[in-house]
PDB file of N, CA and C in Angstrom:
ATOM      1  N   UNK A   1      77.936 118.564 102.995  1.00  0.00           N
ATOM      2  CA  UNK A   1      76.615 118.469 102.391  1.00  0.00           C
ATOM      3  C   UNK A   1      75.780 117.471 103.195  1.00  0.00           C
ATOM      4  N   UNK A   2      74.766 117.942 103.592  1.00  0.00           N
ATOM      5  CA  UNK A   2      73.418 116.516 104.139  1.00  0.00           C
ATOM      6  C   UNK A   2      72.488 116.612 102.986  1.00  0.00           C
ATOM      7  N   UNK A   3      72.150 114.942 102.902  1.00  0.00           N
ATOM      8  CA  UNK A   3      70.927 114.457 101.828  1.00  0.00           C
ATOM      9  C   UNK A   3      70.545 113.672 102.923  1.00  0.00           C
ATOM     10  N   UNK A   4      69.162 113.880 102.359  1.00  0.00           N
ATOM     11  CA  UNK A   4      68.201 113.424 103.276  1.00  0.00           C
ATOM     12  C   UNK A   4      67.287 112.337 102.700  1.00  0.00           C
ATOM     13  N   UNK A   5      67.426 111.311 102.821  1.00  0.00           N
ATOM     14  CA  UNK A   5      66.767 109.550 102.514  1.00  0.00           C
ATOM     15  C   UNK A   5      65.292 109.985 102.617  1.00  0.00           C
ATOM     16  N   UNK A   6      64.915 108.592 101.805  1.00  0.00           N
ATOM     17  CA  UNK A   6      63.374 108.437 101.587  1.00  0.00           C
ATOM     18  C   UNK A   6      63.053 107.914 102.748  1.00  0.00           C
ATOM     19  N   UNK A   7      63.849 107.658 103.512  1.00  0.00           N
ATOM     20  CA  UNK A   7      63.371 107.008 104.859  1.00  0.00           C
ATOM     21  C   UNK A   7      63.828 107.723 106.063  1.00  0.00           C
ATOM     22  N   UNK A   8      63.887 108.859 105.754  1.00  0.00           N
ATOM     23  CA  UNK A   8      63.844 110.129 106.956  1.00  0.00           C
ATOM     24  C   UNK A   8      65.662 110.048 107.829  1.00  0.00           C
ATOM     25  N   UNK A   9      66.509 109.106 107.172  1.00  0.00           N
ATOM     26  CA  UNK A   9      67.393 109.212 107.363  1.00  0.00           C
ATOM     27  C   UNK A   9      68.129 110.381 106.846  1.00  0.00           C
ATOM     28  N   UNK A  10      69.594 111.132 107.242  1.00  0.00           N
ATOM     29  CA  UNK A  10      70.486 111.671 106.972  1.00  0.00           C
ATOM     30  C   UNK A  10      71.977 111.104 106.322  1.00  0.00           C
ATOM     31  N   UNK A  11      72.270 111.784 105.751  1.00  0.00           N
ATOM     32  CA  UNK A  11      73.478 111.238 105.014  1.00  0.00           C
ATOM     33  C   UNK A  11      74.831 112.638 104.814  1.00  0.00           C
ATOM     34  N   UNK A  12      75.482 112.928 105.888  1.00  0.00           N
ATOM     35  CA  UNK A  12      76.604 113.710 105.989  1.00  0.00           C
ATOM     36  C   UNK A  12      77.960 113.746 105.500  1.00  0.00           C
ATOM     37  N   UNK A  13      78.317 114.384 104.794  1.00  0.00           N
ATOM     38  CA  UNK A  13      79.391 114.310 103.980  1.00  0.00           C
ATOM     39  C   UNK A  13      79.888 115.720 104.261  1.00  0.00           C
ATOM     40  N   UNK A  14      81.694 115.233 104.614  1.00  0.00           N
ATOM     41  CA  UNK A  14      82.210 116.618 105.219  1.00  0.00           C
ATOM     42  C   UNK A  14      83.519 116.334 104.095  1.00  0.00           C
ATOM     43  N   UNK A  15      84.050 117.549 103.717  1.00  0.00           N
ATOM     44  CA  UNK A  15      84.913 117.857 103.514  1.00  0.00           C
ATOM     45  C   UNK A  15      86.539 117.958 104.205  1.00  0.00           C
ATOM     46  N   UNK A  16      86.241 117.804 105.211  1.00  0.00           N
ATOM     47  CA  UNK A  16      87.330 118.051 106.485  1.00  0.00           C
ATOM     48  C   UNK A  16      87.979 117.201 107.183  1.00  0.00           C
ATOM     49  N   UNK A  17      88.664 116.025 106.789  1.00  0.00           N
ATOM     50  CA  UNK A  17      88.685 114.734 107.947  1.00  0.00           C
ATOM     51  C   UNK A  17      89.346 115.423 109.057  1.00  0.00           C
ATOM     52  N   UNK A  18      89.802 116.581 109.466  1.00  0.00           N
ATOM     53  CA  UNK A  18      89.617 116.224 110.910  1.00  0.00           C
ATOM     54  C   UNK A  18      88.337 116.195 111.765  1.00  0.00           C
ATOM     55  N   UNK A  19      87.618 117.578 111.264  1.00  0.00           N
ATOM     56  CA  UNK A  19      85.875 117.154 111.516  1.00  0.00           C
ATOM     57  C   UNK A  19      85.698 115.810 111.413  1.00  0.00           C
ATOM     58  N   UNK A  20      85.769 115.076 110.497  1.00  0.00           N
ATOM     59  CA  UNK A  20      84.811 113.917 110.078  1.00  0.00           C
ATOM     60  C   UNK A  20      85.783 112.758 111.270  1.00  0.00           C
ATOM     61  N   UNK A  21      87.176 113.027 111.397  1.00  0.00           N
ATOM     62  CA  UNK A  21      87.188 112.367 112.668  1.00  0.00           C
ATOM     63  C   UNK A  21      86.924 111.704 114.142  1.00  0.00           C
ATOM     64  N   UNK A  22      86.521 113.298 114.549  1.00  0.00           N
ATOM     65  CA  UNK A  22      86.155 114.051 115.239  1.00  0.00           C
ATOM     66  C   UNK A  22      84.690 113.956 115.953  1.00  0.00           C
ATOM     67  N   UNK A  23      83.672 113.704 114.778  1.00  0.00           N
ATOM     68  CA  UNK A  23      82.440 113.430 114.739  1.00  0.00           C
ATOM     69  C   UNK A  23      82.493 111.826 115.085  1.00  0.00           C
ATOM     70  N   UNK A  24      83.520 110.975 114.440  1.00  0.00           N
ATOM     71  CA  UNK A  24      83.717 109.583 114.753  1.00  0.00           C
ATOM     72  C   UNK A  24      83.559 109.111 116.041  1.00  0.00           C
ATOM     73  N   UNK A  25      84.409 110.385 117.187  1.00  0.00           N
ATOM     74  CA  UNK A  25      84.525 110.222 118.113  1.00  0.00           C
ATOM     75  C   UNK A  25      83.476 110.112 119.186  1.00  0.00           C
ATOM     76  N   UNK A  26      83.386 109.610 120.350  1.00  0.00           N
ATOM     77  CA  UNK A  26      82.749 109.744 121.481  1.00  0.00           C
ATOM     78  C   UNK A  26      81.910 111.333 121.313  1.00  0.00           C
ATOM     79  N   UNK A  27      83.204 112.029 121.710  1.00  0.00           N
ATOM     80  CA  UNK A  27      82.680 113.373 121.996  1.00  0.00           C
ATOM     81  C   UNK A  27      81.703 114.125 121.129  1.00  0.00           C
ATOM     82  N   UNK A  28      82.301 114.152 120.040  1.00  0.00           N
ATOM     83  CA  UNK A  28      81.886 114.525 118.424  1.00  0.00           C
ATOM     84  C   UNK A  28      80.050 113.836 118.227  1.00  0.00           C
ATOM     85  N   UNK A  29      80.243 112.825 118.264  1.00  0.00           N
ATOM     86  CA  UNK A  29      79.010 111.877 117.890  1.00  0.00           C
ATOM     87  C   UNK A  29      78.013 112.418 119.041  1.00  0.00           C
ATOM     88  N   UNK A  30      77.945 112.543 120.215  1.00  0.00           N
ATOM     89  CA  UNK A  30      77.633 112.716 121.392  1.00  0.00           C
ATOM     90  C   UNK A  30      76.742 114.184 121.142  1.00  0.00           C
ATOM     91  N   UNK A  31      77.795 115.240 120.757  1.00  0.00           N
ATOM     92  CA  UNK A  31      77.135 116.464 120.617  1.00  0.00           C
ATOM     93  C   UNK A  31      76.587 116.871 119.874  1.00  0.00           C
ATOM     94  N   UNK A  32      76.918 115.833 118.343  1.00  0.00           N
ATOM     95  CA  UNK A  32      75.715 115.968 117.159  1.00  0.00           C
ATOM     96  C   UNK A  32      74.684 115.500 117.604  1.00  0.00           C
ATOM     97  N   UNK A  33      74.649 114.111 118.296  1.00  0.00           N
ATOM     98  CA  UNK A  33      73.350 113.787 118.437  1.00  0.00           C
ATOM     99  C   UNK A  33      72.542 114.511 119.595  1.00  0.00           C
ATOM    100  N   UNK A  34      72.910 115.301 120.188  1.00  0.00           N
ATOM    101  CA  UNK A  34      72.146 116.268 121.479  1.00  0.00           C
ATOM    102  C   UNK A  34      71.575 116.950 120.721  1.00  0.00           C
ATOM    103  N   UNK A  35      72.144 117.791 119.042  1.00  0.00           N
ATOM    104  CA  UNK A  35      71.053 118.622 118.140  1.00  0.00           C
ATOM    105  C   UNK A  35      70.284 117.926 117.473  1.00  0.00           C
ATOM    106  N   UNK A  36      70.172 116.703 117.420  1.00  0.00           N
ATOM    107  CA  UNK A  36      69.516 116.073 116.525  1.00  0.00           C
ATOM    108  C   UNK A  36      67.903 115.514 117.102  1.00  0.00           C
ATOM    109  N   UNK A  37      66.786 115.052 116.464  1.00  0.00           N
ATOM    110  CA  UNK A  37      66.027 114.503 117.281  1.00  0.00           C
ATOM    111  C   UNK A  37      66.535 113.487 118.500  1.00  0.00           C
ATOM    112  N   UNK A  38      65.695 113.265 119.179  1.00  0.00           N
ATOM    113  CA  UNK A  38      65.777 112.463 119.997  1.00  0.00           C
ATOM    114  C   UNK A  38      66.226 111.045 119.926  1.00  0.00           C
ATOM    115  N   UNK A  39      65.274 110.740 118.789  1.00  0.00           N
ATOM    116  CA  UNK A  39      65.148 109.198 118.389  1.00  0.00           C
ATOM    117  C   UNK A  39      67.087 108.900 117.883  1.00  0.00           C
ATOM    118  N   UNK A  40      67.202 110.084 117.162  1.00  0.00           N
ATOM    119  CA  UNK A  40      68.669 110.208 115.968  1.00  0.00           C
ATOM    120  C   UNK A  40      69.983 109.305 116.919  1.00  0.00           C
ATOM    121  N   UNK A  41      70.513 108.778 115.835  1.00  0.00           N
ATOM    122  CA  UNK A  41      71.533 108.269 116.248  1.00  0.00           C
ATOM    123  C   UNK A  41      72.226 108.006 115.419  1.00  0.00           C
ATOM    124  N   UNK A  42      73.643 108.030 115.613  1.00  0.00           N
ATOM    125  CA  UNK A  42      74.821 107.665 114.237  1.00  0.00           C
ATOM    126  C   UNK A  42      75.336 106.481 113.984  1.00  0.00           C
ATOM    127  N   UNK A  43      75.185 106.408 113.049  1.00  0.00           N
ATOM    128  CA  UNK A  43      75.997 105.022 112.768  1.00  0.00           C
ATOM    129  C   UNK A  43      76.736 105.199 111.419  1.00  0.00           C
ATOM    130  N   UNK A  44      77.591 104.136 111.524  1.00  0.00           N
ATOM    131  CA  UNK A  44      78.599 103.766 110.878  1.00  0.00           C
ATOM    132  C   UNK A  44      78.858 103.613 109.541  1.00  0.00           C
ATOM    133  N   UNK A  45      79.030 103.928 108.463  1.00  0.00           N
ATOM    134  CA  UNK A  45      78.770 103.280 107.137  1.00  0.00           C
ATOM    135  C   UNK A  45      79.377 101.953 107.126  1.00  0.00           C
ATOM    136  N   UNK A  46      79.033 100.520 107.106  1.00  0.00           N
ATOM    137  CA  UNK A  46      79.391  99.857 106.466  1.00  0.00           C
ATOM    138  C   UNK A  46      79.177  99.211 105.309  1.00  0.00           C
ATOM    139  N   UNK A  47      80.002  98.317 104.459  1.00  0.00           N
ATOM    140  CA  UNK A  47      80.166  98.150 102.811  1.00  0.00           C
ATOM    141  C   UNK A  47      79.878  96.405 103.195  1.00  0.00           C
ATOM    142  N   UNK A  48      79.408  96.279 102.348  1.00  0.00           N
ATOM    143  CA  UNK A  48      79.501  94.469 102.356  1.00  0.00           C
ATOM    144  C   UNK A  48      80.643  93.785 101.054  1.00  0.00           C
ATOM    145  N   UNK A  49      80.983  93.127 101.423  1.00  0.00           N
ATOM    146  CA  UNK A  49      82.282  92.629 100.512  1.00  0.00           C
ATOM    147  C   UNK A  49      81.852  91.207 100.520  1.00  0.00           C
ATOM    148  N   UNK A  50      82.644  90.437  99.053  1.00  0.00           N
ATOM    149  CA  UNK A  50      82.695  89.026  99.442  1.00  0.00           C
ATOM    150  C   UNK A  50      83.927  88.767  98.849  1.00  0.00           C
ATOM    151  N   UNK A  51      84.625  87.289 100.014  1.00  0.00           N
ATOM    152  CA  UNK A  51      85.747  87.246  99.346  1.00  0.00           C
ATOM    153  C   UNK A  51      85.839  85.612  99.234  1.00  0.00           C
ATOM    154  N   UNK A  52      86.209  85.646  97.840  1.00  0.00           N
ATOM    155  CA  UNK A  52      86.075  83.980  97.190  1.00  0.00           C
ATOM    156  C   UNK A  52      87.945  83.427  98.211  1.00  0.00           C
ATOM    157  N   UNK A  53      87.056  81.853  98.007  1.00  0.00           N
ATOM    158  CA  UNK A  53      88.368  81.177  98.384  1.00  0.00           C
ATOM    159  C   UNK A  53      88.497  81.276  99.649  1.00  0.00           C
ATOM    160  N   UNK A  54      88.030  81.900 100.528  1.00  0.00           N
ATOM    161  CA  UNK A  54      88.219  81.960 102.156  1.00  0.00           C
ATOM    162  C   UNK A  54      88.142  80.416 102.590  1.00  0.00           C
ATOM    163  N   UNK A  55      89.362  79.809 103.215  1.00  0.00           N
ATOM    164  CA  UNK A  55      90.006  78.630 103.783  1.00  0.00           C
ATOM    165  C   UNK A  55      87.910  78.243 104.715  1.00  0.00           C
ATOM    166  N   UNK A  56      87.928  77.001 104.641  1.00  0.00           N
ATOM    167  CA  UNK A  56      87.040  76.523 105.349  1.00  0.00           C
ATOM    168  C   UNK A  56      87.323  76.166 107.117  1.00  0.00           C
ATOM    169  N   UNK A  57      88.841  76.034 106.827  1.00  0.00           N
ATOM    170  CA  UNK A  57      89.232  75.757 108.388  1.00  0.00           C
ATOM    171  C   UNK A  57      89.292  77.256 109.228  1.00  0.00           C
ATOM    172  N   UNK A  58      89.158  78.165 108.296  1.00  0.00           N
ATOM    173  CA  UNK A  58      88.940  79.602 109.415  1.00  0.00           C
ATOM    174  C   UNK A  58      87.680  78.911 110.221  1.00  0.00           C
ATOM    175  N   UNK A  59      88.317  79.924 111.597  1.00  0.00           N
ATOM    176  CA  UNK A  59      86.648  79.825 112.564  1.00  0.00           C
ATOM    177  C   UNK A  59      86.393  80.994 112.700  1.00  0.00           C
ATOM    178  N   UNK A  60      85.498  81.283 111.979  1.00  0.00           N
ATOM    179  CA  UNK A  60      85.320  82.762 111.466  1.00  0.00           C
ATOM    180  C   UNK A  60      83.278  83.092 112.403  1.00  0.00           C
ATOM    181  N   UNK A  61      83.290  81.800 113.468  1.00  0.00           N
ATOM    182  CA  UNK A  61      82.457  81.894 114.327  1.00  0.00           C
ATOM    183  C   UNK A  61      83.093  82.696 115.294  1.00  0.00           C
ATOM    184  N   UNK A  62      84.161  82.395 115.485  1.00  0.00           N
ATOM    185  CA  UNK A  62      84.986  83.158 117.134  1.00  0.00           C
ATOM    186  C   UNK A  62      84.847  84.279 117.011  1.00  0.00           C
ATOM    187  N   UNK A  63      84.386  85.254 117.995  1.00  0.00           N
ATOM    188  CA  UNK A  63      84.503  86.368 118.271  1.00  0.00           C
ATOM    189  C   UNK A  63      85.565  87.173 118.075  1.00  0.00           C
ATOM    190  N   UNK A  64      86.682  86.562 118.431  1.00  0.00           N
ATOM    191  CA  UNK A  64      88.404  87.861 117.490  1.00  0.00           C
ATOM    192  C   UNK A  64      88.155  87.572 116.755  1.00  0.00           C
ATOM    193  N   UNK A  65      87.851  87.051 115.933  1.00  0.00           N
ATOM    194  CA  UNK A  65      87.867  86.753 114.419  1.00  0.00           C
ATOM    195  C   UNK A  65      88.051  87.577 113.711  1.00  0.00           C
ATOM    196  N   UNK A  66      86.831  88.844 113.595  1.00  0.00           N
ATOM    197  CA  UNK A  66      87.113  89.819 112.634  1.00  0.00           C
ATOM    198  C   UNK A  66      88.621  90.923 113.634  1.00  0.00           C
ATOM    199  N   UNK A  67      88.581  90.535 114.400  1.00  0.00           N
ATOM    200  CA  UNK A  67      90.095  91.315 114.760  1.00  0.00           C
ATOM    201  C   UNK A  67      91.408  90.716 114.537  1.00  0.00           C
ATOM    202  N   UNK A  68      91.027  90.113 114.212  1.00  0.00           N
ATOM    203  CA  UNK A  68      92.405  88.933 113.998  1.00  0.00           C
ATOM    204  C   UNK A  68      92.711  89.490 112.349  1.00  0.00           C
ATOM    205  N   UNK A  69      91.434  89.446 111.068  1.00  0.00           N
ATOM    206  CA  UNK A  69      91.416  89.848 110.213  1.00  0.00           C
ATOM    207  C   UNK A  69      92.214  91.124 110.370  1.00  0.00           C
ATOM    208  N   UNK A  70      91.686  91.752 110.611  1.00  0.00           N
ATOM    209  CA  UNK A  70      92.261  93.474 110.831  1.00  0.00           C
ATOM    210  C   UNK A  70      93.244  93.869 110.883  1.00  0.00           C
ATOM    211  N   UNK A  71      93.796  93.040 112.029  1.00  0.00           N
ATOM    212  CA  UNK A  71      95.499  93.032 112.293  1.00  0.00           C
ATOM    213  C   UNK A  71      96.181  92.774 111.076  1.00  0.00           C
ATOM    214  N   UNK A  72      96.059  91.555 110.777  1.00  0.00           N
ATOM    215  CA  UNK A  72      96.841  90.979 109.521  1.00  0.00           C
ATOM    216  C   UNK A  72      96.526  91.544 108.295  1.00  0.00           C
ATOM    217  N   UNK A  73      95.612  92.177 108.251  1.00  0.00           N
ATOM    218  CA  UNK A  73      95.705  92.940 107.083  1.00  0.00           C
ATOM    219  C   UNK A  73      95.468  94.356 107.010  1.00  0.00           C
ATOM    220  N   UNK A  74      96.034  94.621 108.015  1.00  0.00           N
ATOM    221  CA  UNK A  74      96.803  96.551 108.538  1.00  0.00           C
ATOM    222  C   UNK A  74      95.065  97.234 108.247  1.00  0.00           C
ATOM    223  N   UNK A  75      94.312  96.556 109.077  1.00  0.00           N
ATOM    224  CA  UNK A  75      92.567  97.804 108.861  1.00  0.00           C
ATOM    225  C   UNK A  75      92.710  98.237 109.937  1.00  0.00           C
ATOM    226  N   UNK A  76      92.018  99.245 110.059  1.00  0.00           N
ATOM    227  CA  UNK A  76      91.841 100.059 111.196  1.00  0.00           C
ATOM    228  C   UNK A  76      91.070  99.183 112.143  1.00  0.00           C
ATOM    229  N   UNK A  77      91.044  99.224 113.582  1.00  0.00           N
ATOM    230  CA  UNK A  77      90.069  98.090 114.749  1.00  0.00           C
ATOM    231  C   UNK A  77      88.672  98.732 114.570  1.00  0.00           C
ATOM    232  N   UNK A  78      88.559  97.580 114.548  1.00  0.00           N
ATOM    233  CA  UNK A  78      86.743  97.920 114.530  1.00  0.00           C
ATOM    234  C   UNK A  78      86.159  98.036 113.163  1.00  0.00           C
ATOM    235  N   UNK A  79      86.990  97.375 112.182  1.00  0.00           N
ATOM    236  CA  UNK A  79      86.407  97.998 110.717  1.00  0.00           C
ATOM    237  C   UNK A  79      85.826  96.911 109.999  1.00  0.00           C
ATOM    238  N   UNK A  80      85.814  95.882 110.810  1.00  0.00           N
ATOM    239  CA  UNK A  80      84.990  94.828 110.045  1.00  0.00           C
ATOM    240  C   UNK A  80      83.969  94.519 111.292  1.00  0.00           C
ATOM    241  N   UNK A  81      82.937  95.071 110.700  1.00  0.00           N
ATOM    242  CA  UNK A  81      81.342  94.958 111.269  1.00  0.00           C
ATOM    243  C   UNK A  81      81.044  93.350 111.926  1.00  0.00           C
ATOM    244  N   UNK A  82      80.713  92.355 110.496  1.00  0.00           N
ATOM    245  CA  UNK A  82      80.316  91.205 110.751  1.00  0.00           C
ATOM    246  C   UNK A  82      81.034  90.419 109.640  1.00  0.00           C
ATOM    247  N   UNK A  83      80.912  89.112 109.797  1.00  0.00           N
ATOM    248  CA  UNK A  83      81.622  88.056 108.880  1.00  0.00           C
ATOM    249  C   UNK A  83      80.724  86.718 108.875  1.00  0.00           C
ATOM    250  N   UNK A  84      80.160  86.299 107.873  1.00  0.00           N
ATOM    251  CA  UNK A  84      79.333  84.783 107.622  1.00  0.00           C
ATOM    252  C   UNK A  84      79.785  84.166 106.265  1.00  0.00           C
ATOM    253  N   UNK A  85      79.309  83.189 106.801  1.00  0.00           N
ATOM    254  CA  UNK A  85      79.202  82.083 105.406  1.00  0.00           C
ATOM    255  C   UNK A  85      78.175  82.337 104.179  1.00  0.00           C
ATOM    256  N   UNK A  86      78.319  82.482 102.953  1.00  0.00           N
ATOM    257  CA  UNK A  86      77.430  82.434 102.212  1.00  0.00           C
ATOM    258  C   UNK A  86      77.625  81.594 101.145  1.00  0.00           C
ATOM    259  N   UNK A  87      76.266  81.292 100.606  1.00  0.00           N
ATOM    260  CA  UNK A  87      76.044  80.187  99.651  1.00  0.00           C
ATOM    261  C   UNK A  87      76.466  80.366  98.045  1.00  0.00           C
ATOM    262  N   UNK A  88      77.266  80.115  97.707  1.00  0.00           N
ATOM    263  CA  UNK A  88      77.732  80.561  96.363  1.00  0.00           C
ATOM    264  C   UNK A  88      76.598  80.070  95.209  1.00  0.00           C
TER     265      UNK A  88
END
């Protein structure tokens, strides 16, 4: 199914994960976006989370950082976008 945003965005939802793999991919992403406008481009869904109690001595400035996360807690690479401090 595609729904289409108030802001001229797209929103694709497949039934199929190997499609929806697939599309993840280089190749996949590449050849949707050759049908798509020009401007079009895919991106990623990400979710924002917060998680209480996170140690202050993390250096959650360093760049592995969110890969370091990942590892240790069996996510797929690349699945944590960004990571900051926020003000409770």
């Amino acid at each position: 199914a595609v729904q289409r945003l108030c802001n001229g965005g797209l929103i694709v939802e497949l039934d199929n994960e190997n499609l929806a793999g697939w599309l993840k991919g280089p190749t996949g992403r590449l050849l949707l976006e050759s049908h798509l406008d020009s401007t079009a481009c895919i991106r990623d869904r990400t979710f924002s989370i917060v998680i209480q109690f996170l140690l202050i001595t993390y250096e959650i400035e360093r760049d592995d950082f969110p890969r370091h996360i990942e590892a240790e807690n069996h996510l797929p690479p690349n699945s944590i976008a960004s990571i900051r401090w926020i003000k409770p």
